[in-house]
Protein backbone atom coordinates (compact mmCIF):
# COMPACT_ATOMS: atom_id res chain seq x y z
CA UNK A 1 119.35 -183.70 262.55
CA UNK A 2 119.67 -187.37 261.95
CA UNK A 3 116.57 -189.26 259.94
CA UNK A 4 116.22 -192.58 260.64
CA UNK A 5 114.66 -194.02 257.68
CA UNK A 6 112.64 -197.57 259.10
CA UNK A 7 111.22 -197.79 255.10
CA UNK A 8 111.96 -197.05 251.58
CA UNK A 9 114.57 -195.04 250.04
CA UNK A 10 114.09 -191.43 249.81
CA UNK A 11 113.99 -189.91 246.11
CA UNK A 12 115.85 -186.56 245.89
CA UNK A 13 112.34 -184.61 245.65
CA UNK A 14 111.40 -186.16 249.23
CA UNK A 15 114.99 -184.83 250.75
CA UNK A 16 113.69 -181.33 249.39
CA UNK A 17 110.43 -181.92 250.76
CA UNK A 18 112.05 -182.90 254.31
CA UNK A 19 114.30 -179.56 253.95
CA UNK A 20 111.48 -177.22 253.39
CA UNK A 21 109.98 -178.53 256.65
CA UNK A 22 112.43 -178.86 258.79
CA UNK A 23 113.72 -175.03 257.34
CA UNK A 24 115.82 -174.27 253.82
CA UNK A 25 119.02 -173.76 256.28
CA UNK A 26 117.95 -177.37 257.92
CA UNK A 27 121.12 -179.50 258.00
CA UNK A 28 120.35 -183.36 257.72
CA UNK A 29 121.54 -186.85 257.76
CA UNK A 30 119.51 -189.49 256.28
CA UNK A 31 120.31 -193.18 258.17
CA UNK A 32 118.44 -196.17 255.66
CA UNK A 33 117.95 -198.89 258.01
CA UNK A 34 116.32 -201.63 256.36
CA UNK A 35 113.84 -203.13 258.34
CA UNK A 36 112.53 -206.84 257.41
CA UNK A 37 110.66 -209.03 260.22
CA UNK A 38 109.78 -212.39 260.28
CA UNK A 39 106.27 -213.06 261.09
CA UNK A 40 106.95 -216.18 262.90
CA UNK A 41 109.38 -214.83 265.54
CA UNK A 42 108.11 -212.65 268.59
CA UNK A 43 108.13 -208.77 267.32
CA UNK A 44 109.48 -207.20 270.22
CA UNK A 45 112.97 -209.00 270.25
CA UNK A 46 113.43 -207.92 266.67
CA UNK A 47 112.93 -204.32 267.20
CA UNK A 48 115.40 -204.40 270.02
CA UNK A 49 118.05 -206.29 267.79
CA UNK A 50 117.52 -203.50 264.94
CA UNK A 51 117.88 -200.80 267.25
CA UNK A 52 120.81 -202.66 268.81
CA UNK A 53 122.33 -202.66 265.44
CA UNK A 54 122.03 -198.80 264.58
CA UNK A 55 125.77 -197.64 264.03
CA UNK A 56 125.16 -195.13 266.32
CA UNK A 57 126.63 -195.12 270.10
CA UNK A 58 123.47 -194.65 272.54
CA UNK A 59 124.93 -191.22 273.94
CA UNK A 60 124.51 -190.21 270.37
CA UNK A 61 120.86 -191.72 269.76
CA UNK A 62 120.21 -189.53 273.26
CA UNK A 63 122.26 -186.68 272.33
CA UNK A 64 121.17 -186.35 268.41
CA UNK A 65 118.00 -184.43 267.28
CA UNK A 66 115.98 -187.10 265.75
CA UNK A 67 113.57 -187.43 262.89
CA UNK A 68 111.95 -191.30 261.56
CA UNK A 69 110.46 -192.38 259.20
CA UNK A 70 108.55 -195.12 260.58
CA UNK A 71 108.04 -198.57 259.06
CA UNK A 72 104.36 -199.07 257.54
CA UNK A 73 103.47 -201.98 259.31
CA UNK A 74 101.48 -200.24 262.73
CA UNK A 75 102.68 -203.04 265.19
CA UNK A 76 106.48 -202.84 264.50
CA UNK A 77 105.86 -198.77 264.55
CA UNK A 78 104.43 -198.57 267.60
CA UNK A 79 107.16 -200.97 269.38
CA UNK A 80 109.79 -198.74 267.99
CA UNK A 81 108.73 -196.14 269.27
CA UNK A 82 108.34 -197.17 272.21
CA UNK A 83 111.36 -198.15 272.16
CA UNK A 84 112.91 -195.24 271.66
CA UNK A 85 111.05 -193.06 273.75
CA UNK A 86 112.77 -195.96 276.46
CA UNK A 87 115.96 -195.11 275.11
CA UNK A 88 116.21 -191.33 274.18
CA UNK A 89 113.45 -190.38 276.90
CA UNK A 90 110.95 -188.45 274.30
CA UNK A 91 109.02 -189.17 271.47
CA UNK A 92 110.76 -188.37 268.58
CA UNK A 93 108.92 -186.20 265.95
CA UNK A 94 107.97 -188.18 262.51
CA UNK A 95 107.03 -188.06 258.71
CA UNK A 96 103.47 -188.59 257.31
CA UNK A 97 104.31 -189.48 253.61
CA UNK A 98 100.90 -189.47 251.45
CA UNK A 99 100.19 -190.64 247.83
CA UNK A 100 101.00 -188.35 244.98
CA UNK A 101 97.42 -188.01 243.36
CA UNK A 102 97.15 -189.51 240.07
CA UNK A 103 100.64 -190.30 239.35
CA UNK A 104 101.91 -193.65 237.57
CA UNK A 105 103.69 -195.57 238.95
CA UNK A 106 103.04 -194.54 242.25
CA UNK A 107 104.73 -192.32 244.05
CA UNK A 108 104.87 -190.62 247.30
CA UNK A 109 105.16 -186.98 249.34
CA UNK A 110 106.16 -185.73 252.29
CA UNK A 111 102.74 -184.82 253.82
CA UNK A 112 104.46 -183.32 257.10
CA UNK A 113 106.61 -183.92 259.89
CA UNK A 114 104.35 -184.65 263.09
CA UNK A 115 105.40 -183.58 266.82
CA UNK A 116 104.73 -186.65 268.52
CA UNK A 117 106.12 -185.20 271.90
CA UNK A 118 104.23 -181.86 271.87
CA UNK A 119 100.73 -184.50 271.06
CA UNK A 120 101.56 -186.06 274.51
CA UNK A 121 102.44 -183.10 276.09
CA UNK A 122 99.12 -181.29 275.12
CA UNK A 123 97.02 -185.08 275.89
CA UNK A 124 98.49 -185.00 279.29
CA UNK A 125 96.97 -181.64 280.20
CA UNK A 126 93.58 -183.32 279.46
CA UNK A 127 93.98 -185.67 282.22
């Protein structure tokens, strides 16, 4: 499985974290693609020119079980994944990170890893 990582660095605890989800046997790749848009140029074209820019060959991105980590801004997320799901013809599944309660400096957790294409499958029933 390949995670493409739209936002910070993983720490080593958060690679456990994504292991115990995805299964202690889980093998996977962690891709950090560094993801910084300007605010005065059109949204859409940058997403496309990151994607573009993945070292990965497209038969790979199609071929390739995926896993993101989505930027936090909700406009770029939402174009990327749509996207992708242009590109790779699903939704790919992602991670919910959450605050670590309490802690100093703040840190984060891997909440869980969210099945974005079983949500639509399941909403289209309820057409």
């Amino acid at each position: 499985m390949l995670l493409l990582n739209f936002s910070h660095p993983f720490t080593e605890a958060q690679r456990e974290q994504v292991r115990a989800l995805l299964g202690e046997s889980a093998l996977f790749e962690i891709l950090h693609i560094p993801t910084h848009f300007s605010a005065q140029q059109p949204y859409l074209p940058q997403v496309q020119t990151l994607l573009a820019s993945l070292p990965i060959p497209a038969e790979a991105l199609q071929t390739t079980p995926l896993l993101l980590n989505l930027p936090s801004f909700n406009v770029i997320a939402a174009l990327l994944l749509a996207e992708l799901h242009g590109r790779i013809g699903y939704f790919p599944p992602v991670l919910r990170l959450r605050p670590v309660e309490g802690s100093l400096p703040p840190r984060y957790e891997v909440a869980e890893i969210l099945n974005l294409q079983a949500v639509r499958d399941t909403a289209r029933a309820k057409r």
